[in-house]
Protein backbone atom coordinates (compact mmCIF):
# COMPACT_ATOMS: atom_id res chain seq x y z
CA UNK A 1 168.21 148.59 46.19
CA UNK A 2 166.18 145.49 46.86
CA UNK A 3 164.77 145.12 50.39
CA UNK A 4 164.77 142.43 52.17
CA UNK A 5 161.15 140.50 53.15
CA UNK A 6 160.32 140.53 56.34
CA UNK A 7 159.38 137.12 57.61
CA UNK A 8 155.71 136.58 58.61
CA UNK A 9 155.90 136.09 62.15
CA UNK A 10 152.15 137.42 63.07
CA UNK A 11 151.16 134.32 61.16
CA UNK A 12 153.16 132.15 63.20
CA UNK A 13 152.63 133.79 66.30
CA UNK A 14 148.81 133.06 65.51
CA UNK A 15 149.03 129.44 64.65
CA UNK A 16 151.11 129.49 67.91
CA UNK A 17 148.88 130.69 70.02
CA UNK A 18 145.32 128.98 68.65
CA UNK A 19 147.55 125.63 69.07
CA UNK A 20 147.91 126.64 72.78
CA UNK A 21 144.36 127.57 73.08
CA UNK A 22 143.56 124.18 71.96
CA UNK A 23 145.72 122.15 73.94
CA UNK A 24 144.56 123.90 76.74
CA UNK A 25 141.01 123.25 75.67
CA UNK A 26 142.06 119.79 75.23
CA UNK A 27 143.36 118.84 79.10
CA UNK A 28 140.46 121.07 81.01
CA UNK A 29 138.47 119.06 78.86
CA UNK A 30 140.50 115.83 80.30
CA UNK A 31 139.78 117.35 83.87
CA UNK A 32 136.57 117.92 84.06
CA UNK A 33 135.42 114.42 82.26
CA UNK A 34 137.52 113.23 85.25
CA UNK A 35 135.06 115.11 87.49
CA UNK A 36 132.32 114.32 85.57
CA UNK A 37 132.91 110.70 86.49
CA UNK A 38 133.43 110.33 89.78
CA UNK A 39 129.56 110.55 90.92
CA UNK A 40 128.78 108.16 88.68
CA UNK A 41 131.67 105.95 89.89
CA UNK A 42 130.91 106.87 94.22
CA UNK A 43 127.04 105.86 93.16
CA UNK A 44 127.84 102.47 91.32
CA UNK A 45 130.38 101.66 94.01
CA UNK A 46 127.76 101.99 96.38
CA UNK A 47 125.02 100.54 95.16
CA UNK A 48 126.83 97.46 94.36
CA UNK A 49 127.58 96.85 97.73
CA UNK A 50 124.43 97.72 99.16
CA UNK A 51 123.25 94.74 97.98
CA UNK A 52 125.88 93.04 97.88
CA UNK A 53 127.33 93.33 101.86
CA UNK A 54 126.13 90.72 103.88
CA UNK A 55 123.97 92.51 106.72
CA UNK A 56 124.69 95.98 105.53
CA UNK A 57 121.31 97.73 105.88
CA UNK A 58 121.18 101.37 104.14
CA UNK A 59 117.97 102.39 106.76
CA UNK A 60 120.74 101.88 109.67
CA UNK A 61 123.96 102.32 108.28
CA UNK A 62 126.07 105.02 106.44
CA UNK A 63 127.38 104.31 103.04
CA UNK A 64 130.33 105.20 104.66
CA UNK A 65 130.17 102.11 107.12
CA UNK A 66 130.94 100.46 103.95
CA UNK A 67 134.43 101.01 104.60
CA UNK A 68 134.70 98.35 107.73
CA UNK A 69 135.16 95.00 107.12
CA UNK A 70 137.43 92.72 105.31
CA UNK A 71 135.84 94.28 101.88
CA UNK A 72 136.22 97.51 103.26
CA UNK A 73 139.08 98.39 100.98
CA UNK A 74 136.39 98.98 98.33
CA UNK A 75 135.00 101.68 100.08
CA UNK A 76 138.06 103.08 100.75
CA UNK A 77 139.34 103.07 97.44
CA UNK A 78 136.17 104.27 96.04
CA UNK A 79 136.31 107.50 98.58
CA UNK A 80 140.17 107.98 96.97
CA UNK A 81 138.84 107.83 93.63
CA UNK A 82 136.09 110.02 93.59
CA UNK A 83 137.98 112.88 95.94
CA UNK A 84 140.89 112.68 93.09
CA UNK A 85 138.33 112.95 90.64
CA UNK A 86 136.52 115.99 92.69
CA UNK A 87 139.89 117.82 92.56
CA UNK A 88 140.55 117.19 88.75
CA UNK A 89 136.85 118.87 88.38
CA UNK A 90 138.33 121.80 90.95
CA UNK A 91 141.04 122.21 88.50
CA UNK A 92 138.98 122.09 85.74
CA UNK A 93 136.67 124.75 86.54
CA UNK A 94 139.61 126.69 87.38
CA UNK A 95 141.05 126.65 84.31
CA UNK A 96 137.28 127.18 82.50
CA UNK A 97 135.61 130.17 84.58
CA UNK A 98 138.26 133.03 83.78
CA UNK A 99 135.58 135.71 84.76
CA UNK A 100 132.64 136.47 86.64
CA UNK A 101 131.19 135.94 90.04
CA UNK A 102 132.63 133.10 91.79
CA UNK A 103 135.72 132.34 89.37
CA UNK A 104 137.87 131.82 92.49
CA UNK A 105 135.53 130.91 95.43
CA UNK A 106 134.11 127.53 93.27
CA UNK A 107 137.27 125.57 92.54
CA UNK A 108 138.33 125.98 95.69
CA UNK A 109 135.38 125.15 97.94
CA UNK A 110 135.42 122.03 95.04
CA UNK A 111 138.56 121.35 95.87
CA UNK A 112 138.05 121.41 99.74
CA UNK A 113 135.23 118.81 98.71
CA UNK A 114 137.59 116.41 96.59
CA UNK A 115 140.46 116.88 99.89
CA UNK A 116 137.65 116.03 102.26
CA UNK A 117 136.94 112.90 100.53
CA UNK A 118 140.10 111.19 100.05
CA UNK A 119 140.78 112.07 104.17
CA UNK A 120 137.26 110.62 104.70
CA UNK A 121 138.36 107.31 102.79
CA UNK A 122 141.82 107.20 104.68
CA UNK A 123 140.24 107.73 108.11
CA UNK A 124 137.43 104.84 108.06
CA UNK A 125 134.32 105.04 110.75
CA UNK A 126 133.35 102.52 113.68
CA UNK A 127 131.99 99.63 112.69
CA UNK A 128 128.73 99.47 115.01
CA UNK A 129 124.75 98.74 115.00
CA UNK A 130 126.23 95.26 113.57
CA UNK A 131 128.01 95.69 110.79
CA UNK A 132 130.05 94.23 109.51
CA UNK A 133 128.40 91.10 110.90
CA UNK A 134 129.65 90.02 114.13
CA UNK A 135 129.67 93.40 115.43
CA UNK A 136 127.71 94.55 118.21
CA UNK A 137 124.15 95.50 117.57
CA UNK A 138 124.56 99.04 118.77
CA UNK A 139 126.35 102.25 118.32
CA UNK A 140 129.73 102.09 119.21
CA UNK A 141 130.56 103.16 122.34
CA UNK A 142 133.48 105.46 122.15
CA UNK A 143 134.67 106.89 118.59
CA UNK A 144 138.21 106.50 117.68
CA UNK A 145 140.14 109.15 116.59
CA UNK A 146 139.89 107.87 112.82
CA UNK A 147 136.51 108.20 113.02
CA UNK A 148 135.97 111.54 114.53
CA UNK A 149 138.39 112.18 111.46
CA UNK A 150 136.13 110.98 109.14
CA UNK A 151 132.76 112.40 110.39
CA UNK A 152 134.99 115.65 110.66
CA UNK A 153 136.75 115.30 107.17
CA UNK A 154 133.23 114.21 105.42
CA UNK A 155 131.03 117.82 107.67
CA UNK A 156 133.76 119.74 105.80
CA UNK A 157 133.67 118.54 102.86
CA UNK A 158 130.00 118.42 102.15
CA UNK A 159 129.96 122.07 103.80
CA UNK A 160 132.60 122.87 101.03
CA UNK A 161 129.98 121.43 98.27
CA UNK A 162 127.15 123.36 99.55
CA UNK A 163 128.78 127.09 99.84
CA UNK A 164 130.16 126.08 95.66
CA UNK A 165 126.28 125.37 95.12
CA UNK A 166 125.11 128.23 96.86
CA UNK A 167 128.17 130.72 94.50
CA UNK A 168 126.95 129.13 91.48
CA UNK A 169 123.16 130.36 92.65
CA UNK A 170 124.35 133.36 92.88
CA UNK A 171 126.37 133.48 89.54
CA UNK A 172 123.37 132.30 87.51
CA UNK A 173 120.84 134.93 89.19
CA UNK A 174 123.90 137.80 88.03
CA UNK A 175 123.41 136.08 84.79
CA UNK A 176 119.82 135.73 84.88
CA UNK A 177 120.00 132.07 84.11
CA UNK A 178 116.37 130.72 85.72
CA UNK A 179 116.91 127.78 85.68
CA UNK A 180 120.15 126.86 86.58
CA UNK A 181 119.80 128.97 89.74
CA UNK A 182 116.71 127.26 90.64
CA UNK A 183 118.42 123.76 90.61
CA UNK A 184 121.68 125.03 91.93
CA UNK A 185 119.71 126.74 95.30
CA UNK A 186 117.86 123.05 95.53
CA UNK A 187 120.75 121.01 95.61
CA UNK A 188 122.35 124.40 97.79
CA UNK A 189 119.33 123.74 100.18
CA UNK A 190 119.24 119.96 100.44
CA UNK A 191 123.09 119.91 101.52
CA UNK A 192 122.75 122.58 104.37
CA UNK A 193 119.66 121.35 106.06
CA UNK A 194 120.01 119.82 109.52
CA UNK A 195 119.86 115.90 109.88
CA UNK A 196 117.97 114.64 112.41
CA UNK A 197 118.92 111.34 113.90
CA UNK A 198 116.15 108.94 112.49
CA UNK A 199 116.68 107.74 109.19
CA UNK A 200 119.99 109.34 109.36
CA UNK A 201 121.80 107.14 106.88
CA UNK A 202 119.20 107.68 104.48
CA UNK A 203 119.47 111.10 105.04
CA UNK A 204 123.73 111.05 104.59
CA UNK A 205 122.80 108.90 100.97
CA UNK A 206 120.53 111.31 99.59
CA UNK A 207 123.08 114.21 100.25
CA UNK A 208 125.34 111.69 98.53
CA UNK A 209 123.18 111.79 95.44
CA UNK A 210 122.25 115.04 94.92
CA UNK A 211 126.30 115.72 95.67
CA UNK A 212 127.59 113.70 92.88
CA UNK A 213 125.09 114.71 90.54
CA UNK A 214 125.76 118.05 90.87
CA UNK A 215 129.62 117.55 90.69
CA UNK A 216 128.51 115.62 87.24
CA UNK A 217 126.26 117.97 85.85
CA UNK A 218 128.34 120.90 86.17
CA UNK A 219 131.66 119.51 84.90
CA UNK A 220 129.28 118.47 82.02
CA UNK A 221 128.10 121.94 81.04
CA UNK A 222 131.70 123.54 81.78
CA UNK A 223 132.89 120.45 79.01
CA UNK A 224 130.47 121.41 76.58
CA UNK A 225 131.00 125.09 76.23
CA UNK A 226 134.58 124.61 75.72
């Protein structure tokens, strides 16, 4: 009696499910070069302006005061942007970190960063200490409700940033990665520190900076060990 061969479906089911792997691979890959860009985008976007905004002075006013004006859709569009591209990088570091210390905590406190920045760019400050130019050379008097929405939207989010910075501390001390821990309690400690009101909007752009480049270098090193 000849019996019948059995079809080899562990072979397929393998194929199948490295294929999946892959594709999966693929679009966190997709995700977090979408994080991976945005500081790079916020930082050119700003720096442009900078010197490119008639009377915008960076020792008086916010980069964020680079959303009033008639140019001020820039700004704007540039917060939208880079909080879209902060919540691609939440996704993406959901989809990477499947274990360990922090696996749920970051892409959400990321994601409370990439929320708080879109609401930031929809809810623009007061223009005030003149600019943009014809506006009186002081601080505005009374806030408006989209701006205490803003300074609210943007104290969240950069809280968000910092508690992410401080998990992944604590992940790379479980690991016992120095370094990484050493760099990711800096940026930790530069984001929680208490401004003082001189030299505020310098203060606000260096946060800024060492922000983004933490959003950048992490989506970085997630993208290369996939």
């Amino acid at each position: 009696m000849t019996v019948p061969a059995v079809p080899a479906a562990p072979a397929v089911s393998t194929t199948g499910a490295v294929s999946k792997t892959r594709s999966k691979a693929r679009s966190s890959g997709r995700l977090l070069a979408a994080g991976a860009l945005a500081g790079p985008v916020f930082a050119a976007s700003a720096v442009i302006q900078m010197f490119t905004r008639t009377g915008f002075d960076i020792a008086r006013h916010p980069i964020s005061q680079l959303s009033t004006g008639g140019l001020g859709w820039i700004q704007i569009t540039t917060f939208v942007l880079v909080g879209l591209g902060a919540l691609a990088l939440a996704a993406g570091i959901g989809r990477t970190l499947r274990e360990g210390y922090g696996r749920r905590v970051l892409p959400v406190c990321v994601g409370i960063f990439g929320a708080g920045l879109i609401a930031a760019g929809l809810f623009p400050m007061d223009p005030e200490n003149g600019f943009p130019v014809g506006t009186p050379d002081r601080p505005v008097a009374e806030m408006s409700w989209h701006g205490v929405a803003h300074s609210a939207s943007a104290a969240i989010a950069f809280t968000a940033l910092a508690v992410a910075a401080i998990v992944l501390t604590v992940r790379c001390v479980r690991r016992r990665a120095v370094l990484p821990a050493v760099l990711n309690g800096a940026a930790a400690l530069v984001l929680v520190l208490p401004m003082s009101p001189e030299h505020m909007s310098v203060r606000i752009a260096v946060n800024g900076l060492v922000a983004f480049t933490w959003t950048t270098v992490v989506a970085m090193s997630l993208r290369r060990a996939l």
